[in-house]
N, C-alpha and C. Protein backbone atom coordinates (compact mmCIF):
# COMPACT_ATOMS: atom_id res chain seq x y z
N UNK A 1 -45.05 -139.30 -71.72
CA UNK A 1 -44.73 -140.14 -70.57
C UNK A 1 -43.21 -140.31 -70.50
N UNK A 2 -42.46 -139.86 -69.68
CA UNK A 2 -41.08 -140.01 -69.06
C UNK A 2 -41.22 -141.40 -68.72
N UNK A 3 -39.27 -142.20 -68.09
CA UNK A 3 -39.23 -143.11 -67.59
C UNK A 3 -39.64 -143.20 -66.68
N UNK A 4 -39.75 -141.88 -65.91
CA UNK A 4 -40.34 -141.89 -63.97
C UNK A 4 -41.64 -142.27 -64.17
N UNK A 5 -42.14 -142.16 -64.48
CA UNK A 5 -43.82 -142.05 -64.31
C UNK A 5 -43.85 -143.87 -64.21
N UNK A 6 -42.78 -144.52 -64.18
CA UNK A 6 -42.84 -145.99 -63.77
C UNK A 6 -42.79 -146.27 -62.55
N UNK A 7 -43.67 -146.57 -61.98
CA UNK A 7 -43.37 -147.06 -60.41
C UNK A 7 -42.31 -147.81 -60.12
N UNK A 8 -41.77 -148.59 -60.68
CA UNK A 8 -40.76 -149.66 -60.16
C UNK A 8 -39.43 -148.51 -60.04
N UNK A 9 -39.56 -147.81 -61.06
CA UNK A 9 -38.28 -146.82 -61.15
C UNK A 9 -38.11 -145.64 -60.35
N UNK A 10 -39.33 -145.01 -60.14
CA UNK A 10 -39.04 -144.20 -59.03
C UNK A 10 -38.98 -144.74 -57.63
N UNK A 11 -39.04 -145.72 -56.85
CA UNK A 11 -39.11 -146.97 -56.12
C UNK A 11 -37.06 -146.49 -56.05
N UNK A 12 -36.87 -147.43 -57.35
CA UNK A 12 -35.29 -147.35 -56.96
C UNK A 12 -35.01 -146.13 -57.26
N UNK A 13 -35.17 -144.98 -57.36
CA UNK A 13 -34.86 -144.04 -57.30
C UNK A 13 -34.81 -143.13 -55.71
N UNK A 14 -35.69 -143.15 -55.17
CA UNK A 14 -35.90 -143.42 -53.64
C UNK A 14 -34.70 -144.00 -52.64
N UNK A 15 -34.56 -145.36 -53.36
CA UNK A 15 -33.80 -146.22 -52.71
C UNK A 15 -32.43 -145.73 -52.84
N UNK A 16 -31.97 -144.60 -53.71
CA UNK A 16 -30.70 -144.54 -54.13
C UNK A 16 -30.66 -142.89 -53.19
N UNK A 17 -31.86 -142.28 -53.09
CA UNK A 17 -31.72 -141.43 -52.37
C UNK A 17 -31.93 -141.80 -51.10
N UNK A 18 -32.18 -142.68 -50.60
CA UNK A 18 -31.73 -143.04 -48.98
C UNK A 18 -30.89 -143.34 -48.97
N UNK A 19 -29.73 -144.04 -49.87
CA UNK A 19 -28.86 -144.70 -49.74
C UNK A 19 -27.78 -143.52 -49.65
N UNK A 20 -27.79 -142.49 -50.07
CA UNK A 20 -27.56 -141.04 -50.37
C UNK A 20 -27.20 -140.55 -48.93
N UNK A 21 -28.70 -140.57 -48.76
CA UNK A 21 -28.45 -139.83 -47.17
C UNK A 21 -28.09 -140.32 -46.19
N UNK A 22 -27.79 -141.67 -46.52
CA UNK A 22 -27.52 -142.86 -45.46
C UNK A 22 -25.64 -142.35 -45.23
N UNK A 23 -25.12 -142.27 -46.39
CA UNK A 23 -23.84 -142.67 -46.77
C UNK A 23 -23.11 -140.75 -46.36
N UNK A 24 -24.39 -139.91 -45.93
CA UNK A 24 -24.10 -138.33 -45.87
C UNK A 24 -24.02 -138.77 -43.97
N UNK A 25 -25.19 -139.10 -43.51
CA UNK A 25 -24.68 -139.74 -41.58
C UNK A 25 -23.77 -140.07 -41.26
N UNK A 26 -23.25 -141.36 -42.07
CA UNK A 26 -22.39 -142.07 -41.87
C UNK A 26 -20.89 -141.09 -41.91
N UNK A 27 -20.78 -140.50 -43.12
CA UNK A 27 -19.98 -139.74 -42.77
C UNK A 27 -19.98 -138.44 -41.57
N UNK A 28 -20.66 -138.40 -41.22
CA UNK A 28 -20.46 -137.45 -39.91
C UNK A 28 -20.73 -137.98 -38.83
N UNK A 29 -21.14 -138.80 -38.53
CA UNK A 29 -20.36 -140.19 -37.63
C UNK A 29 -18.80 -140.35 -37.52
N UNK A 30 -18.47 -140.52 -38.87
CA UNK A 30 -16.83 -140.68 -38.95
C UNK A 30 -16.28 -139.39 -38.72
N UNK A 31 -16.56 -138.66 -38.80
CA UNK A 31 -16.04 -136.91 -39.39
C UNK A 31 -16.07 -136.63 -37.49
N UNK A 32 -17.25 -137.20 -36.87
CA UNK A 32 -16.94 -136.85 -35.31
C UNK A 32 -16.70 -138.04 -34.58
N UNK A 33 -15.79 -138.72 -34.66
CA UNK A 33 -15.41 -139.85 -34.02
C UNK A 33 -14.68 -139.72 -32.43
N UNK A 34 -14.06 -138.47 -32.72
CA UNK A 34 -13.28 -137.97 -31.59
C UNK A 34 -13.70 -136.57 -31.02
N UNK A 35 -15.42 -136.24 -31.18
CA UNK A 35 -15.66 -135.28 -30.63
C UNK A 35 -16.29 -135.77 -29.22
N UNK A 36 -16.01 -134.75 -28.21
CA UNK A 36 -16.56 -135.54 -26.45
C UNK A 36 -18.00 -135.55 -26.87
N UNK A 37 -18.96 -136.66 -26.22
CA UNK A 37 -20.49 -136.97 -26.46
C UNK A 37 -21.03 -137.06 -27.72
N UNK A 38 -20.34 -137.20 -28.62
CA UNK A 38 -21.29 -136.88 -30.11
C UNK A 38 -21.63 -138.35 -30.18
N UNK A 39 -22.91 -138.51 -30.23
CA UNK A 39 -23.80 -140.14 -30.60
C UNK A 39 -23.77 -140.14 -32.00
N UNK A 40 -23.27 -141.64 -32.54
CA UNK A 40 -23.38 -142.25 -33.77
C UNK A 40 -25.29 -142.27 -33.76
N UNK A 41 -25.50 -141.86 -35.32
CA UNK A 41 -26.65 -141.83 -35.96
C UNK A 41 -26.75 -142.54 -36.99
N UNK A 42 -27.74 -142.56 -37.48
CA UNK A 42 -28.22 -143.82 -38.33
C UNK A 42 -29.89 -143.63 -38.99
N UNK A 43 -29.94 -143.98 -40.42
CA UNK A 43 -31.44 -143.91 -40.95
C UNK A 43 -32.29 -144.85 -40.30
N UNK A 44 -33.75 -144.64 -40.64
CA UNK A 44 -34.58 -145.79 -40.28
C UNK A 44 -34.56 -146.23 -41.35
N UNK A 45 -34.30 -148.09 -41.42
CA UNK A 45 -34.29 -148.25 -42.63
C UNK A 45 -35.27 -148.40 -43.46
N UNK A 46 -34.72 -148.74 -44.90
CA UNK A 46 -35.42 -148.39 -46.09
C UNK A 46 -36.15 -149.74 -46.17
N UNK A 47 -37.64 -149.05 -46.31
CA UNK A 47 -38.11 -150.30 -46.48
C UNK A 47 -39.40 -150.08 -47.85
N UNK A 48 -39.63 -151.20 -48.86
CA UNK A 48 -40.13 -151.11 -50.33
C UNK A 48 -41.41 -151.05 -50.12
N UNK A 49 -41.89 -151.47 -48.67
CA UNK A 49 -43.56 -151.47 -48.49
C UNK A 49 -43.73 -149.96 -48.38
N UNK A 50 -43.52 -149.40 -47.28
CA UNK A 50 -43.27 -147.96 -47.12
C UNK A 50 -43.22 -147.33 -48.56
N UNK A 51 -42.06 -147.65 -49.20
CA UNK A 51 -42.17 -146.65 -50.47
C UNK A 51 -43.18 -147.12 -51.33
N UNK A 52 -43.50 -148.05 -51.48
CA UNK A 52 -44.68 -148.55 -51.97
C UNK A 52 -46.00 -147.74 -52.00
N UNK A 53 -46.13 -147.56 -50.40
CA UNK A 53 -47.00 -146.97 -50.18
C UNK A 53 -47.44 -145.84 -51.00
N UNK A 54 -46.42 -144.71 -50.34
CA UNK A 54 -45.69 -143.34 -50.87
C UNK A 54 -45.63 -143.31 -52.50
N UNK A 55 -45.64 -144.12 -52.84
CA UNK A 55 -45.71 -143.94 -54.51
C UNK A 55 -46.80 -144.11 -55.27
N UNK A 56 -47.54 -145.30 -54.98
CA UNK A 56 -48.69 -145.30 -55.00
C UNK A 56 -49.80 -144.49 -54.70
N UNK A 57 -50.17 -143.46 -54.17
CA UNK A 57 -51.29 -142.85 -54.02
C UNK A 57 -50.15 -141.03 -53.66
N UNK A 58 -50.76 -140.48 -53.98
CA UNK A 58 -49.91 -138.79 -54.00
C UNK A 58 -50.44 -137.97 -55.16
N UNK A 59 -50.11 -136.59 -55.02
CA UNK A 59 -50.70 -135.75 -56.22
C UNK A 59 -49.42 -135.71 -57.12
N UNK A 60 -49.91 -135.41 -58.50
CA UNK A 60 -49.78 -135.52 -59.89
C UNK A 60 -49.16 -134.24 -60.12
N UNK A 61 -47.72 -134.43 -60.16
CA UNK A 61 -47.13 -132.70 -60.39
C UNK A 61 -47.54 -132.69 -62.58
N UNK A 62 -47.78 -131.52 -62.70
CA UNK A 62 -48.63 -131.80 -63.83
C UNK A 62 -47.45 -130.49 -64.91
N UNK A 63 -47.22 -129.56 -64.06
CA UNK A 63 -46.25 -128.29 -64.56
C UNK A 63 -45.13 -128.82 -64.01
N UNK A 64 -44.14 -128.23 -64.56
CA UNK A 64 -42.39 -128.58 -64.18
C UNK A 64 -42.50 -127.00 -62.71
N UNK A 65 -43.25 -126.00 -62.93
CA UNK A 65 -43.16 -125.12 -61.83
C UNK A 65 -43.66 -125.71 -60.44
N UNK A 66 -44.71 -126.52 -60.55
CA UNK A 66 -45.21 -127.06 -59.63
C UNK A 66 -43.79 -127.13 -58.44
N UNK A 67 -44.32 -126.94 -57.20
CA UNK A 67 -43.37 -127.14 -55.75
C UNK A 67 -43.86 -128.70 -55.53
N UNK A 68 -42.63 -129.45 -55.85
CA UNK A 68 -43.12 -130.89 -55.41
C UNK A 68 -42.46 -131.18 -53.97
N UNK A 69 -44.05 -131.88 -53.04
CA UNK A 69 -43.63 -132.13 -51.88
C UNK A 69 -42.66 -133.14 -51.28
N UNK A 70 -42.15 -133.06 -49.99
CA UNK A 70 -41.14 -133.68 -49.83
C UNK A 70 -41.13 -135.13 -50.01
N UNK A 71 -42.60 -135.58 -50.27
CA UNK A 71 -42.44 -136.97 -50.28
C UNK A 71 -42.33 -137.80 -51.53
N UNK A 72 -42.84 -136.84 -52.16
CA UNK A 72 -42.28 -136.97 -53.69
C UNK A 72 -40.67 -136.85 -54.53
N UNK A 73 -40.23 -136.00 -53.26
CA UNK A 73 -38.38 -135.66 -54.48
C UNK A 73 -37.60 -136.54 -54.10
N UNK A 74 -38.28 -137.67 -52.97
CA UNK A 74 -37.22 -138.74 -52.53
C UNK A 74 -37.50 -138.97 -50.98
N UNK A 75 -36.66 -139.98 -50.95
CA UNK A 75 -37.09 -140.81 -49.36
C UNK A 75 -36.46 -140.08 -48.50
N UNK A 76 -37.00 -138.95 -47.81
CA UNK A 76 -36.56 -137.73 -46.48
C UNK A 76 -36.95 -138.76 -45.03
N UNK A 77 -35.99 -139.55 -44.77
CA UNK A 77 -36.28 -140.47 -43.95
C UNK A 77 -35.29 -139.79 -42.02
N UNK A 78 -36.13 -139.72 -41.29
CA UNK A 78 -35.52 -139.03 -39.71
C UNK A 78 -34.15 -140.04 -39.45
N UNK A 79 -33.33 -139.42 -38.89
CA UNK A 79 -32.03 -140.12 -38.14
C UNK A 79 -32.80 -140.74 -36.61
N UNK A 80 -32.17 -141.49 -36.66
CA UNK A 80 -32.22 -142.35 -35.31
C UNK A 80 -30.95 -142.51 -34.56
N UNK A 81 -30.76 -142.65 -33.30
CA UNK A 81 -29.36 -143.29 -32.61
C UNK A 81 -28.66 -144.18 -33.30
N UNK A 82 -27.82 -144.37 -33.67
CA UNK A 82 -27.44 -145.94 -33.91
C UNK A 82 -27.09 -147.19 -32.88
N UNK A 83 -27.32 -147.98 -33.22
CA UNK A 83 -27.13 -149.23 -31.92
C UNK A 83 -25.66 -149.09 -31.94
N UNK A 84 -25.16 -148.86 -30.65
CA UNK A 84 -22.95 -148.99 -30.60
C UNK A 84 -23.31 -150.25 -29.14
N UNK A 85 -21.66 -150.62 -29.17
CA UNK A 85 -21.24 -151.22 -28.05
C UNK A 85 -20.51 -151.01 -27.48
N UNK A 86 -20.15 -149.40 -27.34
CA UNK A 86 -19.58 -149.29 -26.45
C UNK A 86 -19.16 -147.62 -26.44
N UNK A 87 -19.11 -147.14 -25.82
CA UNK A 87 -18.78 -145.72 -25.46
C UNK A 87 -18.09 -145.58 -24.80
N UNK A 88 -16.77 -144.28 -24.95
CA UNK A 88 -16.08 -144.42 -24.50
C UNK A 88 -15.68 -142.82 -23.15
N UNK A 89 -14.71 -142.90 -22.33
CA UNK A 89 -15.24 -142.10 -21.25
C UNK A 89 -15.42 -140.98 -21.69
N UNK A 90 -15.42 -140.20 -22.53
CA UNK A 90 -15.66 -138.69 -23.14
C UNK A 90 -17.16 -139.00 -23.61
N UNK A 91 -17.58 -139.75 -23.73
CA UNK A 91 -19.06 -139.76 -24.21
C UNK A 91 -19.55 -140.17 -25.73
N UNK A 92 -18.32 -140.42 -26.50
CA UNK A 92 -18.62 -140.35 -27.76
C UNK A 92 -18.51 -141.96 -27.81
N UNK A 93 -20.06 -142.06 -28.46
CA UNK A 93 -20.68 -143.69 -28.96
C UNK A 93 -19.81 -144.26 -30.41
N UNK A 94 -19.18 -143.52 -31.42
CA UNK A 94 -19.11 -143.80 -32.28
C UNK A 94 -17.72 -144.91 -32.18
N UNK A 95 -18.12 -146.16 -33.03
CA UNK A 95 -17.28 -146.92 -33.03
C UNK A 95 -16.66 -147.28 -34.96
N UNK A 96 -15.32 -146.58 -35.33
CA UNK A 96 -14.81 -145.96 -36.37
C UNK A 96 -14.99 -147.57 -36.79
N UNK A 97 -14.65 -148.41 -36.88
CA UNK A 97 -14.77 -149.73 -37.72
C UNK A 97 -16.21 -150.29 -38.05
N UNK A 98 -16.83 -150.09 -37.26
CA UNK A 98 -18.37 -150.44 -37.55
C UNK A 98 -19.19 -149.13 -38.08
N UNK A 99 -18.26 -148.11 -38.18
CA UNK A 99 -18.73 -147.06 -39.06
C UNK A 99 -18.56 -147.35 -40.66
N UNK A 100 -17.05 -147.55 -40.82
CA UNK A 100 -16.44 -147.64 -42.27
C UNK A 100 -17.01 -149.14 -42.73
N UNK A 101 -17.47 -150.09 -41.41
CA UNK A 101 -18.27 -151.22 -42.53
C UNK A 101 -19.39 -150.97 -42.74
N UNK A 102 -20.66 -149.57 -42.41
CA UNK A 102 -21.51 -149.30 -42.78
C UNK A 102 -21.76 -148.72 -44.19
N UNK A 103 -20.60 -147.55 -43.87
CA UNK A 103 -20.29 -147.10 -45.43
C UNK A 103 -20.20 -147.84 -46.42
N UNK A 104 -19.40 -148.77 -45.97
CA UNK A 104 -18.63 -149.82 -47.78
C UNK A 104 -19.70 -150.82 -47.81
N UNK A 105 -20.87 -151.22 -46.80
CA UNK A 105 -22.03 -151.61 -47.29
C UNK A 105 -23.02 -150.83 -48.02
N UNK A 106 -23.27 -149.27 -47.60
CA UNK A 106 -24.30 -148.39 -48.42
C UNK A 106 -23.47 -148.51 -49.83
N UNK A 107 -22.64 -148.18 -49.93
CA UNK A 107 -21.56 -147.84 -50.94
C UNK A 107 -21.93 -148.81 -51.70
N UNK A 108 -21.69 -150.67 -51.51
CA UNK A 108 -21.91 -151.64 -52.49
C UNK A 108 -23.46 -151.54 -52.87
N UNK A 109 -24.66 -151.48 -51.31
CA UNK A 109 -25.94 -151.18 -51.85
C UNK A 109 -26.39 -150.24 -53.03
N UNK A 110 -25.70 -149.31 -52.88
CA UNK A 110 -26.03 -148.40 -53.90
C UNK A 110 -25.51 -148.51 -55.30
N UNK A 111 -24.17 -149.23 -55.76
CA UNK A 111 -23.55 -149.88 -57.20
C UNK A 111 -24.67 -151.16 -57.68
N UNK A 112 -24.96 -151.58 -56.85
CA UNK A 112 -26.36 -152.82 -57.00
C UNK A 112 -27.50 -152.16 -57.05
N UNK A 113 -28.12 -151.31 -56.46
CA UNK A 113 -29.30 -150.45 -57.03
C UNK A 113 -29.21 -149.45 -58.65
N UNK A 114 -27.93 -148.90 -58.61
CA UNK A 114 -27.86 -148.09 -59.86
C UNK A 114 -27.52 -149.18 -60.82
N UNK A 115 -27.02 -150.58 -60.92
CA UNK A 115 -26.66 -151.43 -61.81
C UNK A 115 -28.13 -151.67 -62.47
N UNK A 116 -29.27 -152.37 -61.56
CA UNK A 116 -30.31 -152.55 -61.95
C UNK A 116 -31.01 -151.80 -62.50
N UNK A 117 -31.03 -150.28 -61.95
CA UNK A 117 -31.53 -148.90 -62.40
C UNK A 117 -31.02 -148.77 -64.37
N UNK A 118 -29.86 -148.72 -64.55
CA UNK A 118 -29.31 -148.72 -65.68
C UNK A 118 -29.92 -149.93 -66.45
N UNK A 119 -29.89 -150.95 -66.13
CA UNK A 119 -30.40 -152.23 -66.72
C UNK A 119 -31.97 -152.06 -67.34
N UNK A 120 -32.41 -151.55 -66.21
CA UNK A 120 -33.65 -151.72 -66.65
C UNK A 120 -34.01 -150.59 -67.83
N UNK A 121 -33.53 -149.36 -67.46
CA UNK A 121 -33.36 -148.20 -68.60
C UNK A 121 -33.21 -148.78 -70.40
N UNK A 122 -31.85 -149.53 -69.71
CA UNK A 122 -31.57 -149.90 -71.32
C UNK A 122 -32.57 -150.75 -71.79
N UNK A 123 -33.50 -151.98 -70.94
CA UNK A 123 -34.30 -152.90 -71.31
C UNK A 123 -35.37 -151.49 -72.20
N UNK A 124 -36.00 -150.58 -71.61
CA UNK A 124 -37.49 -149.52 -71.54
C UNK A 124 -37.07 -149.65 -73.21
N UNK A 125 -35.43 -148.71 -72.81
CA UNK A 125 -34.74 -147.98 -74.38
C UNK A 125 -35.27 -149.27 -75.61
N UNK A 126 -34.63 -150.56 -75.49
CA UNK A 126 -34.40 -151.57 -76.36
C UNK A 126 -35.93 -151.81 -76.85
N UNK A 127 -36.88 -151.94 -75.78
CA UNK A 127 -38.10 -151.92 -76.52
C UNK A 127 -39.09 -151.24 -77.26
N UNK A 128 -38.97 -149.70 -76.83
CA UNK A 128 -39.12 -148.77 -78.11
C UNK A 128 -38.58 -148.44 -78.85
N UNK A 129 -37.05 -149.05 -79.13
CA UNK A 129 -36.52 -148.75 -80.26
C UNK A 129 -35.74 -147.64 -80.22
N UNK A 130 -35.09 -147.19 -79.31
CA UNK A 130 -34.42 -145.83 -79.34
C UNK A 130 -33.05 -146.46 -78.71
């Protein structure tokens, strides 16, 4: 038995891979700020019932060859529009300050998910003795 095979841990493991792909949009949001029409995008967010779900009931990769499906290697969550206020006459929605405070929020979300992630590791470690 590995540490994954813990639900709570692959849970935040998930969470660190949305936070992942969250923080990969965001940058190409910023990266096209000044292209004509390019719409700011955005994840649906992450939510623990959902992964809950998804973790809870799925097949049992049993070989390391096994092809594990997508819902298993992490939270493959669709882009959505993002909500802007305002667009400007070339067409492009993206608004660069409410971009970079999205980032430096995934950014802190994700130092607070891997803090706990580590925490809890060392708790697993401390109680078997290794």
């Amino acid at each position: 038995m590995s540490f994954m095979d813990i639900g709570l841990l692959r849970l935040m493991t998930g969470k660190m891979s949305y936070l992942g792909q969250r923080q990969a949009v965001l940058s190409q949001n910023v990266a096209n700020a000044n292209t004509p029409g390019y719409k700011a995008k955005d994840l649906e967010p992450f939510s623990f019932d959902s992964a809950l779900k998804k973790a809870g009931v799925g097949m049992n990769v049993t070989d390391p060859r096994h092809i594990v499906p997508a819902s298993m290697a992490g939270v493959n969550t669709d882009t959505i529009k993002a909500r802007t206020f305002e667009t400007v006459p070339s067409g492009n929605s993206v608004e660069i300050e409410q971009q970079m405070m999205e980032v430096s929020k995934t950014a802190i979300d994700y130092q607070a998910v891997i803090g706990v992630y580590h925490k809890m590791l060392s708790m697993f470690r401390t109680a078997i003795g290794k």
